[in-house]
C-alpha atoms as a PDB file:
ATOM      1  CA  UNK A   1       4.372  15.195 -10.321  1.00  0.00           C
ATOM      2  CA  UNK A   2       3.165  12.391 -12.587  1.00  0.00           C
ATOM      3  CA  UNK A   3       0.479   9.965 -12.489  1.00  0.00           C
ATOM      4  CA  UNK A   4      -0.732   6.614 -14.583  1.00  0.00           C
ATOM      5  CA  UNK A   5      -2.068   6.111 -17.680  1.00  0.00           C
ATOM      6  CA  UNK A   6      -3.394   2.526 -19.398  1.00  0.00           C
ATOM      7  CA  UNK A   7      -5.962   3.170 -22.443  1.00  0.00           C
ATOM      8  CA  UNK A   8      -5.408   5.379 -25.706  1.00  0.00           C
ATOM      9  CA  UNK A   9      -9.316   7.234 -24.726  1.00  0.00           C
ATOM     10  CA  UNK A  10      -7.809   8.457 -21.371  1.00  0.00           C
ATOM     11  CA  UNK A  11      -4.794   9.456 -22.150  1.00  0.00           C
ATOM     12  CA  UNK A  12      -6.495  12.006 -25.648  1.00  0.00           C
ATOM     13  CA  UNK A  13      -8.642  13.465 -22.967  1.00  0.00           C
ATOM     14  CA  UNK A  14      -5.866  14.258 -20.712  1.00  0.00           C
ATOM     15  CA  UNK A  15      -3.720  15.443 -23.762  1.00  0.00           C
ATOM     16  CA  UNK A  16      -6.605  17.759 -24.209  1.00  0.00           C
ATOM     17  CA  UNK A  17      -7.531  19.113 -20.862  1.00  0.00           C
ATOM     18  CA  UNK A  18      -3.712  19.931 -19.771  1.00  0.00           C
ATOM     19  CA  UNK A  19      -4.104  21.549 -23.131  1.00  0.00           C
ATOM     20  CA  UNK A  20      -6.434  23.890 -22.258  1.00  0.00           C
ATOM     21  CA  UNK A  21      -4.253  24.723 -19.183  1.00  0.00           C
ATOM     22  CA  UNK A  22      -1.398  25.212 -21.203  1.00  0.00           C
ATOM     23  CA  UNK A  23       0.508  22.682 -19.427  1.00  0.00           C
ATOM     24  CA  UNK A  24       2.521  19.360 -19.858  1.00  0.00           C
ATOM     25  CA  UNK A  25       1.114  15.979 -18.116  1.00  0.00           C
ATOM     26  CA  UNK A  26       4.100  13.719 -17.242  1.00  0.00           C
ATOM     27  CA  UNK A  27       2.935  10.166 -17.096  1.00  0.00           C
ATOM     28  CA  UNK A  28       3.622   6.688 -16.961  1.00  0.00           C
ATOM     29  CA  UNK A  29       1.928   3.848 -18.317  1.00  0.00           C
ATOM     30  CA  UNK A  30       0.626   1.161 -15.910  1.00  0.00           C
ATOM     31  CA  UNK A  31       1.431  -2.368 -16.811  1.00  0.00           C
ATOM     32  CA  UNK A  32      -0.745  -5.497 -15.711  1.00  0.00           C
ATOM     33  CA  UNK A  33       1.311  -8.137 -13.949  1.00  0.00           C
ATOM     34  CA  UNK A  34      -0.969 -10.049 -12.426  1.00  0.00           C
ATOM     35  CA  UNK A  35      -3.339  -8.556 -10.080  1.00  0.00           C
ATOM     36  CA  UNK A  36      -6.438  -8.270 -12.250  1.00  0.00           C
ATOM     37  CA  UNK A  37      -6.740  -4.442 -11.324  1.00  0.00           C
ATOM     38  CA  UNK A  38      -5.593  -1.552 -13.796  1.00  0.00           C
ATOM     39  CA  UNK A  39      -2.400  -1.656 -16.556  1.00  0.00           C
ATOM     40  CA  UNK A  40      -1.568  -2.585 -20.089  1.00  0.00           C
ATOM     41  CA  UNK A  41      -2.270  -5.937 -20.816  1.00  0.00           C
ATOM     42  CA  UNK A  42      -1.935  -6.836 -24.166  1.00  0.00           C
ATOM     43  CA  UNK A  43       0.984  -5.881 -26.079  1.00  0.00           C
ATOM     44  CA  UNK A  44      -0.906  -4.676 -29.248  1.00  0.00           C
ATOM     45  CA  UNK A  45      -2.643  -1.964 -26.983  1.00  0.00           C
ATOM     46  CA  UNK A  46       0.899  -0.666 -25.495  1.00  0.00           C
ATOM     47  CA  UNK A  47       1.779  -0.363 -28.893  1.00  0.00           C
ATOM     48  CA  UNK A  48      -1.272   1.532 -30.094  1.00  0.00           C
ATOM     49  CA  UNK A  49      -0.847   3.951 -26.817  1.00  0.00           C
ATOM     50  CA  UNK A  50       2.935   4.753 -27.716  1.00  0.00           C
ATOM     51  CA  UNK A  51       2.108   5.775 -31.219  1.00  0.00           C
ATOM     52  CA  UNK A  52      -1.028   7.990 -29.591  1.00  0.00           C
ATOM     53  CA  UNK A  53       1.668   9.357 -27.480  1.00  0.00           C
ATOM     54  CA  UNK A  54       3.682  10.494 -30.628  1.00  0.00           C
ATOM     55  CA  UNK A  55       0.619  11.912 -31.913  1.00  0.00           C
ATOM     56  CA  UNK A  56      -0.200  13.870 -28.353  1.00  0.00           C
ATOM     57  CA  UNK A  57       0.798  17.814 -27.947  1.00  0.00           C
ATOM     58  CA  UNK A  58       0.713  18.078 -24.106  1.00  0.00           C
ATOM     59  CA  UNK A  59       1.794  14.678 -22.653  1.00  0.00           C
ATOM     60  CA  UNK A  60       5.515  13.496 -21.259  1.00  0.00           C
ATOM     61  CA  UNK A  61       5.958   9.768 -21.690  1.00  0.00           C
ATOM     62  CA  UNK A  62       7.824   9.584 -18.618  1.00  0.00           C
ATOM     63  CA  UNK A  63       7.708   5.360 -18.199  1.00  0.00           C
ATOM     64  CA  UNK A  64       6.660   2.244 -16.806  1.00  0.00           C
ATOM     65  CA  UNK A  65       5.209   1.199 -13.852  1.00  0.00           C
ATOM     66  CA  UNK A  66       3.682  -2.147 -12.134  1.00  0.00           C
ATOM     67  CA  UNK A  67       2.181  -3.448  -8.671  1.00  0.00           C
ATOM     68  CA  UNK A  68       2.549  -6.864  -7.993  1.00  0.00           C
ATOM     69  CA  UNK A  69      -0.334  -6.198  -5.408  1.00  0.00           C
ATOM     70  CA  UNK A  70      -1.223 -10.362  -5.490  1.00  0.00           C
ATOM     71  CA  UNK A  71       1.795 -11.024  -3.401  1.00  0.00           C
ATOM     72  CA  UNK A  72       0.044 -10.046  -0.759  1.00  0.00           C
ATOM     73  CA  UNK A  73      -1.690 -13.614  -1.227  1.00  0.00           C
ATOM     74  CA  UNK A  74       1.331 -15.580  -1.403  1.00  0.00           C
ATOM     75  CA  UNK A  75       1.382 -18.551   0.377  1.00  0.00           C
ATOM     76  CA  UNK A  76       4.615 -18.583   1.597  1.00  0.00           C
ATOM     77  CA  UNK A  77       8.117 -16.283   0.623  1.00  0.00           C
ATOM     78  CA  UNK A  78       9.272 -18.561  -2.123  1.00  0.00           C
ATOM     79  CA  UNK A  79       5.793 -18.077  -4.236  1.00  0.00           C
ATOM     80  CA  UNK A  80       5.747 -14.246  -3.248  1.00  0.00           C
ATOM     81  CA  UNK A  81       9.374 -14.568  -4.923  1.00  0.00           C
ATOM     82  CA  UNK A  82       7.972 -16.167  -8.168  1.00  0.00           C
ATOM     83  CA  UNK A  83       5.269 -13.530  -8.327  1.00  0.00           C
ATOM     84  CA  UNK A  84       7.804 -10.689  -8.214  1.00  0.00           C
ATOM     85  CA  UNK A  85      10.084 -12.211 -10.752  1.00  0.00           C
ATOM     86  CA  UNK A  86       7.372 -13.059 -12.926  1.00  0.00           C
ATOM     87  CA  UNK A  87       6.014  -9.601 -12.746  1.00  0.00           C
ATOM     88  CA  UNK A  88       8.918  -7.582 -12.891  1.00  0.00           C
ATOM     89  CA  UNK A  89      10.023  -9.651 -16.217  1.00  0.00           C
ATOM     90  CA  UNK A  90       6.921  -8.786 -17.987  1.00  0.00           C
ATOM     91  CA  UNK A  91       7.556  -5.061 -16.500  1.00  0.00           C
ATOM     92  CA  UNK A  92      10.760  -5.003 -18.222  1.00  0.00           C
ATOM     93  CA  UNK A  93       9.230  -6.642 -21.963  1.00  0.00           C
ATOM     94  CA  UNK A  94       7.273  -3.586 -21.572  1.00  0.00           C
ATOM     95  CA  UNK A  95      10.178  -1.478 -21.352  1.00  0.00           C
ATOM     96  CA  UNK A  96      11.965  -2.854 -24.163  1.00  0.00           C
ATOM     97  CA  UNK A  97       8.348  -2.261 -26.217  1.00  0.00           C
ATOM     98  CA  UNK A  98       8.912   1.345 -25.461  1.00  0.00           C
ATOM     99  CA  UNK A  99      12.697   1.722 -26.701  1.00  0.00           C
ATOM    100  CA  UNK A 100      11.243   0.312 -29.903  1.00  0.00           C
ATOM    101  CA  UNK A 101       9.626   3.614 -30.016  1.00  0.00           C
ATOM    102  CA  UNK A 102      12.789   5.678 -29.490  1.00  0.00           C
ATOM    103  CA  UNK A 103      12.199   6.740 -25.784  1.00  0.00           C
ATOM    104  CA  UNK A 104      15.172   6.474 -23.854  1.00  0.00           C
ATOM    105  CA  UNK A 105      16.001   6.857 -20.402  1.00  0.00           C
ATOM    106  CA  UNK A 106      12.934   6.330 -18.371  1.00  0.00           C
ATOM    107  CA  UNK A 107      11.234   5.039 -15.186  1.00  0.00           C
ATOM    108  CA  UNK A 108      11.046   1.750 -14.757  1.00  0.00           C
ATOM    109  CA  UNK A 109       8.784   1.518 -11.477  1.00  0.00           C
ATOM    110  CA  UNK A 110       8.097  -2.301  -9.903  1.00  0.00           C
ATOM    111  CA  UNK A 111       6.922  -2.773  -6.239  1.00  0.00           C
ATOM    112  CA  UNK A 112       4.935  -3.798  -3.419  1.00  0.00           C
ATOM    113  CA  UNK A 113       5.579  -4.165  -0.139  1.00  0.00           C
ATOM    114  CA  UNK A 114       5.845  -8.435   0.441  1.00  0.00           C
ATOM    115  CA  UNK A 115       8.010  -8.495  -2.451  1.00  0.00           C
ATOM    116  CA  UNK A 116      10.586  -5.819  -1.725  1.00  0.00           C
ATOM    117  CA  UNK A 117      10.738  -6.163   2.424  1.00  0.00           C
ATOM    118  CA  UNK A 118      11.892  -9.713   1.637  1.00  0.00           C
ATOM    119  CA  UNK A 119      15.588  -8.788  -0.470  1.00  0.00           C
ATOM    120  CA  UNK A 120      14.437 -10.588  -4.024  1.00  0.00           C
ATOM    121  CA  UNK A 121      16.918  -9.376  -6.049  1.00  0.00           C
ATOM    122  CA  UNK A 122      16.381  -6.581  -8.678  1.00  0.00           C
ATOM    123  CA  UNK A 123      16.572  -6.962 -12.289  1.00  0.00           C
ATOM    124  CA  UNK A 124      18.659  -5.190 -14.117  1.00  0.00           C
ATOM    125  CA  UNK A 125      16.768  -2.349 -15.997  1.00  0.00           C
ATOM    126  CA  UNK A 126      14.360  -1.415 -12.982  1.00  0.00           C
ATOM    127  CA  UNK A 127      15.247   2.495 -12.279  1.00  0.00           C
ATOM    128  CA  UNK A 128      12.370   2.594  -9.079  1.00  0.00           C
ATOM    129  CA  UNK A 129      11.423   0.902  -6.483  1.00  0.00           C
ATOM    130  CA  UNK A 130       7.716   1.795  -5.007  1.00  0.00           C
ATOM    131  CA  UNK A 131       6.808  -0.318  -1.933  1.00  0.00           C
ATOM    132  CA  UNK A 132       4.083   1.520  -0.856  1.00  0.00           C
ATOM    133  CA  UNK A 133       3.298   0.480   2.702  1.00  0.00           C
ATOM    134  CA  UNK A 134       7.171  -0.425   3.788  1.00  0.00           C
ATOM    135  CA  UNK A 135       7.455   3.032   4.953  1.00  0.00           C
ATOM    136  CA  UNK A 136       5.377   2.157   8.132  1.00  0.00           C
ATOM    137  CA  UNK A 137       4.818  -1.365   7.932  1.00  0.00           C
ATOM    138  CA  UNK A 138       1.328  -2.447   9.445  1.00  0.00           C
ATOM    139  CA  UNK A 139      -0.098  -6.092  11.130  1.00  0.00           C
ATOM    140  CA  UNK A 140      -0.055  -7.985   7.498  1.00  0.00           C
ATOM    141  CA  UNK A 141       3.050  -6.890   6.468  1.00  0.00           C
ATOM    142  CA  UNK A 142       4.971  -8.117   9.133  1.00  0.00           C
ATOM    143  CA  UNK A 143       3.388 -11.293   8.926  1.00  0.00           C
ATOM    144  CA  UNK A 144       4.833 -11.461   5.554  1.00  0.00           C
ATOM    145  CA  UNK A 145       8.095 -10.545   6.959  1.00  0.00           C
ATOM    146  CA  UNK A 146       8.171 -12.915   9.644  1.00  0.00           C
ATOM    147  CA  UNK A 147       8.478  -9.885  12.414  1.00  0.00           C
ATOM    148  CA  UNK A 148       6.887  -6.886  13.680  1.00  0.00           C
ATOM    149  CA  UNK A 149      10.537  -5.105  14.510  1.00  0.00           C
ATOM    150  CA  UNK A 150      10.047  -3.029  11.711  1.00  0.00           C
ATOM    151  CA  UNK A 151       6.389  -1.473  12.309  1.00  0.00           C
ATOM    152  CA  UNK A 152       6.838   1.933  12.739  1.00  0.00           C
ATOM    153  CA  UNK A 153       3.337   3.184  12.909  1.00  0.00           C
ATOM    154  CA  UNK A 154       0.641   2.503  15.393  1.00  0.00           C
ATOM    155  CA  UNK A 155      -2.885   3.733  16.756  1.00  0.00           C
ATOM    156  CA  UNK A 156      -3.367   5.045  20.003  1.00  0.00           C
ATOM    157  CA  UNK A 157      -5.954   3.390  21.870  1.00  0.00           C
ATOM    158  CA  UNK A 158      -7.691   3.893  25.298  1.00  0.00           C
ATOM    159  CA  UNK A 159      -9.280   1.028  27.448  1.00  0.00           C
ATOM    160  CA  UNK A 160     -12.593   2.043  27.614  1.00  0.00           C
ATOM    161  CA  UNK A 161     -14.639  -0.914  29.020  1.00  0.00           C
ATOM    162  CA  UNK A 162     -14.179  -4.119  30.876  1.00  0.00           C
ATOM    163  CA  UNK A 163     -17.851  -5.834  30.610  1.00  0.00           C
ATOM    164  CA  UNK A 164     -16.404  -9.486  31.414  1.00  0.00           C
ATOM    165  CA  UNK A 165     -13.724 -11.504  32.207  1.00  0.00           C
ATOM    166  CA  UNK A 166     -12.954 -12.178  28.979  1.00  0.00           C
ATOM    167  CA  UNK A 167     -14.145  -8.908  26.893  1.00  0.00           C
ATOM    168  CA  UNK A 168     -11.802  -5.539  26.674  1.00  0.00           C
ATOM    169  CA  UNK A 169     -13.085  -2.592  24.635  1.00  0.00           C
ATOM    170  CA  UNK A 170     -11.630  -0.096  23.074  1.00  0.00           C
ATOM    171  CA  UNK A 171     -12.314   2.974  21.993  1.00  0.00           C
ATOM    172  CA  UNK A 172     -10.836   2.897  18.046  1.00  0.00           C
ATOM    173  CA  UNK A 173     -13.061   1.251  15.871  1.00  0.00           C
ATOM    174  CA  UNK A 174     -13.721   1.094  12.150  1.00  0.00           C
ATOM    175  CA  UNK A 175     -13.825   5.171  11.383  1.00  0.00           C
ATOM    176  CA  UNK A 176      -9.839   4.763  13.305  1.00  0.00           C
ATOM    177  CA  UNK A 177      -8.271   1.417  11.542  1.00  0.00           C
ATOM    178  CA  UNK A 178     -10.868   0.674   8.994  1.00  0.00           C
ATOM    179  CA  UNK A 179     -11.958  -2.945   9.045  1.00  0.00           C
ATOM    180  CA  UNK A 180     -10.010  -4.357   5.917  1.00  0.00           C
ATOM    181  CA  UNK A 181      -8.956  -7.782   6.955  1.00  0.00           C
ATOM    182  CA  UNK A 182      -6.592  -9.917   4.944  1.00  0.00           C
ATOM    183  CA  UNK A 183      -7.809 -13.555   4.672  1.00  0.00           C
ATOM    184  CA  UNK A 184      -5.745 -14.841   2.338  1.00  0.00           C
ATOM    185  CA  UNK A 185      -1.639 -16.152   2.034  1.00  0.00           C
ATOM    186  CA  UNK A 186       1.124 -15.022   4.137  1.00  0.00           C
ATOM    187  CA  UNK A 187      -0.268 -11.502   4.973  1.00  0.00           C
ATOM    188  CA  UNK A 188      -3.497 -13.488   6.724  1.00  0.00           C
ATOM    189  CA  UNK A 189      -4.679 -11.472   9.622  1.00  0.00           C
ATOM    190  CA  UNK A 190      -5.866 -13.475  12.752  1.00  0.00           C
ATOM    191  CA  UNK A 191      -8.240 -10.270  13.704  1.00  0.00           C
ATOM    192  CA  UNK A 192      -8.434  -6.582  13.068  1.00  0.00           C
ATOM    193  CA  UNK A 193      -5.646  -4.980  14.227  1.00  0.00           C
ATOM    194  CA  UNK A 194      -2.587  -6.403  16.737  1.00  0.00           C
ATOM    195  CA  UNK A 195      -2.641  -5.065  19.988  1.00  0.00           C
ATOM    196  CA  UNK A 196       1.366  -3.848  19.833  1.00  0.00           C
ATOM    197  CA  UNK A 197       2.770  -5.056  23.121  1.00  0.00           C
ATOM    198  CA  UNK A 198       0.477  -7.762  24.124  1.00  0.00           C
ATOM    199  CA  UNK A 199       0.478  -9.797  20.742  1.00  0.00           C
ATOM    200  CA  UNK A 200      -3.828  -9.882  21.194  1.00  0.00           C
ATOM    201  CA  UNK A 201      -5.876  -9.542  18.211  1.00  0.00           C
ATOM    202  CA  UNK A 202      -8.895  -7.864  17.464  1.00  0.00           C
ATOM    203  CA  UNK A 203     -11.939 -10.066  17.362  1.00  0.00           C
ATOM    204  CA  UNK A 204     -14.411  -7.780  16.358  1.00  0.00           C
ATOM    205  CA  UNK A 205     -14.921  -3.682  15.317  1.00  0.00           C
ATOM    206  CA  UNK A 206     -17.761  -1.162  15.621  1.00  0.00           C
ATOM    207  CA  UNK A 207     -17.806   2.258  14.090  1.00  0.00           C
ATOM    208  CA  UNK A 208     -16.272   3.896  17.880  1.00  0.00           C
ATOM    209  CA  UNK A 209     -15.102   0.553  19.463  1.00  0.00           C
ATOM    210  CA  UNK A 210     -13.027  -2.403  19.500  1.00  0.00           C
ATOM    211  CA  UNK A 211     -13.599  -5.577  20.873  1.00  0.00           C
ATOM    212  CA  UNK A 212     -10.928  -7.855  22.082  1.00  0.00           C
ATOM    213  CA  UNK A 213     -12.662 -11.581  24.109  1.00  0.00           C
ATOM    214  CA  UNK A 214      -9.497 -12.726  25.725  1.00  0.00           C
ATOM    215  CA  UNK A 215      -9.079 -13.193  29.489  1.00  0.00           C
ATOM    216  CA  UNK A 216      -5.674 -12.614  29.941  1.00  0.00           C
ATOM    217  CA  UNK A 217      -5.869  -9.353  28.250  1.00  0.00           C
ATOM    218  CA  UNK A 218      -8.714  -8.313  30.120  1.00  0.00           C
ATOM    219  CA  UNK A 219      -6.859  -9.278  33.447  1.00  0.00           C
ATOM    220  CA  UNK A 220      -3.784  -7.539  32.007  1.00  0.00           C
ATOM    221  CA  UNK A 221      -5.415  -4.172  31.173  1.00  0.00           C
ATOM    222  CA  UNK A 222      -7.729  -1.522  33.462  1.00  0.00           C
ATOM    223  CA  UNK A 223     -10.124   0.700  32.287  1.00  0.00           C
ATOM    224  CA  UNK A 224      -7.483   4.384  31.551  1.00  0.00           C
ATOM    225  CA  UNK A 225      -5.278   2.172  29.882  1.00  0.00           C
ATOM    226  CA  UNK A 226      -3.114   3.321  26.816  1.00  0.00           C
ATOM    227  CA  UNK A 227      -2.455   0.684  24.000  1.00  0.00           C
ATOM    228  CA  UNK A 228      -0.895   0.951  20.554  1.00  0.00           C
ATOM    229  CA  UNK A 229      -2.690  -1.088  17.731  1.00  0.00           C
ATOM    230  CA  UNK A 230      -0.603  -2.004  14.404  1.00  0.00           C
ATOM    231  CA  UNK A 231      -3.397  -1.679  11.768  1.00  0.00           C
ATOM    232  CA  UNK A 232      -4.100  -4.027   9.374  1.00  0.00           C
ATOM    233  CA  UNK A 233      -3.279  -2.086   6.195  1.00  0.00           C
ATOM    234  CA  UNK A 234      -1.472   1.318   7.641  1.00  0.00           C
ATOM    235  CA  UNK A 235      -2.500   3.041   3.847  1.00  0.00           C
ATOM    236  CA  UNK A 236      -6.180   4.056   4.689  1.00  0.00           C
ATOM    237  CA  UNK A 237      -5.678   4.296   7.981  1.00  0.00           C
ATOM    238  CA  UNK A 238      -3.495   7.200   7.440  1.00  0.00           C
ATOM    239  CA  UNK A 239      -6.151   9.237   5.301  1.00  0.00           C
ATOM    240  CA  UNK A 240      -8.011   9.177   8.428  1.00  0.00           C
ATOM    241  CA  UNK A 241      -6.146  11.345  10.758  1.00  0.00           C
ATOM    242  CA  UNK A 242      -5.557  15.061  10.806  1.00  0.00           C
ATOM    243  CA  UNK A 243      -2.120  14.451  11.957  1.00  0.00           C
ATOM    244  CA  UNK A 244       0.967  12.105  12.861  1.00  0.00           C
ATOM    245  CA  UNK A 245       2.800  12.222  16.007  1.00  0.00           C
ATOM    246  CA  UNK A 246       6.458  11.498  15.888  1.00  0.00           C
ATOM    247  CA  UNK A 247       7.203   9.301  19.256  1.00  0.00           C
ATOM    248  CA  UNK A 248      10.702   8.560  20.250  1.00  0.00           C
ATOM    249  CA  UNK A 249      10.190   6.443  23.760  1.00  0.00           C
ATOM    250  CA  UNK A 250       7.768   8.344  25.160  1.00  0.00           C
ATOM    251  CA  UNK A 251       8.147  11.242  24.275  1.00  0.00           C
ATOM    252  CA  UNK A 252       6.254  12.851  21.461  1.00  0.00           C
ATOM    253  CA  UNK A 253       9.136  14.879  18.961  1.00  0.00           C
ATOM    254  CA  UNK A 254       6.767  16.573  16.250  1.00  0.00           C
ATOM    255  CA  UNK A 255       3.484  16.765  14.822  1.00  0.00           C
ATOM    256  CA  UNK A 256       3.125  16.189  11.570  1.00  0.00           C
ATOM    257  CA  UNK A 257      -0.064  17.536   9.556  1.00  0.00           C
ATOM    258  CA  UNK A 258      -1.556  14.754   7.086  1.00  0.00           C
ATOM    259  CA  UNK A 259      -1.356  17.070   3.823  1.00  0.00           C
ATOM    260  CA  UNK A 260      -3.295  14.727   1.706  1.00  0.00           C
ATOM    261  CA  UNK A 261      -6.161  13.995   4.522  1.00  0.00           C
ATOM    262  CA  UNK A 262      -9.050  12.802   2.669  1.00  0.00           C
ATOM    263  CA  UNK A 263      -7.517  12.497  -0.717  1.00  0.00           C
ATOM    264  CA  UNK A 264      -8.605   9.942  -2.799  1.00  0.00           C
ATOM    265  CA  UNK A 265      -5.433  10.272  -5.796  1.00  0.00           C
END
């Protein structure tokens, strides 16, 4: 296993704790490509954390990584394309900074999920590609993508209530598909969640319950009713479930405990 590293203080307290365990850390440095989140952003400060690595006992400079996370605000496939080129060049500078320091043969880690889904071609020099939600795919992803064809994963919803003509609720709320909401670009999100086979958004969520204020729906639907919802962002909605069930039709194949329920690295 390895994990991310982007300041010289960070990575001498890590080279002294796996110390004390007697062990090696195996880590990559995080590189800033836009996002305004963590990574590397000035070159002088890469520099000074490859020579601390040369000076550190118990820590593997393993390589490079970045997330061009602010595609998810693209406005449209040929700006998410600029971001990822844009990105993925400075990932690669970084790269050639580290060569300069004799390390050869390293990860080279780019990726997010608008970016990669969409077939940008890949630089040569990247060894890894890390789209984190393409795996399942969720409601703001395939808006990106231009189709929902690809979302594998979905919540399973009952119909719990039917107050009006025009109001549906259901009975997954916040503390089941969180209530992130993209606002922003091509991954925009109407509502809270997509309601898989009827193409209805979300209006509104409580902690226990969903509200959906559209008549046909309501007319469609009965109080018993099962309904899949594509979540917004499928990442934290995994964390919240003590297990996935593998569905093929409908028929339910395995159940899958969620190892890393809870987690927060």
């Amino acid at each position: 296993m390895s994990f991310g590293v982007d300041n010289v203080g960070v990575l001498r307290l890590i080279d002294e704790i796996f110390g004390e365990a007697g062990e090696i850390a195996r880590l990559l440095v995080e590189i800033e490509v836009g996002e305004n989140r963590s990574g590397v952003i000035e070159e002088g400060d890469f520099r000074a954390l490859m020579s601390a690595f040369k000076e550190c006992k118990n820590v593997e400079f393993c390589g490079v990584f970045s997330h061009d996370g602010h595609s998810y605000k693209a406005k449209d496939k040929c700006e998410c394309e600029q971001i990822f080129r844009v990105a993925t060049k400075r990932t690669l500078k970084f790269a050639d900074i580290a060569r300069e320091f004799g390390y050869k043969n390293f990860t080279v880690s780019i990726g997010s999920t608008p970016s990669l889904i969409n077939d940008f071609e890949i630089p040569k020099g990247v060894t890894e590609l890390r789209p984190g939600t393409y795996i399942f795919m969720d409601a703001s992803q395939a808006n990106a993508y231009g189709s929902f064809d690809m979302n594998a994963a979905s919540v399973l919803s009952v119909v719990i209530s039917r107050p009006t003509a025009t109001r549906t609720i259901l009975d997954a709320g916040a503390k089941a598909l969180t209530k992130e909401r993209r606002s922003e670009g091509f991954c925009t999100t109407p509502g809270m969640g997509l309601i898989a086979e009827h193409e209805v958004w979300i209006d509104s969520l409580f902690d226990e319950h969903a509200i959906i204020l559209n008549e046909k729906f309501a007319k469609s639907v009965r109080v018993g009713d099962l309904v899949r919802i594509y979540p917004n962002h499928i990442c934290p909605v995994v964390n919240l479930y003590d297990y996935a069930y593998l569905v093929s039709g409908d028929e339910v194949c395995e159940k899958v405990p969620v190892l890393a329920r809870g987690k927060i690295a």
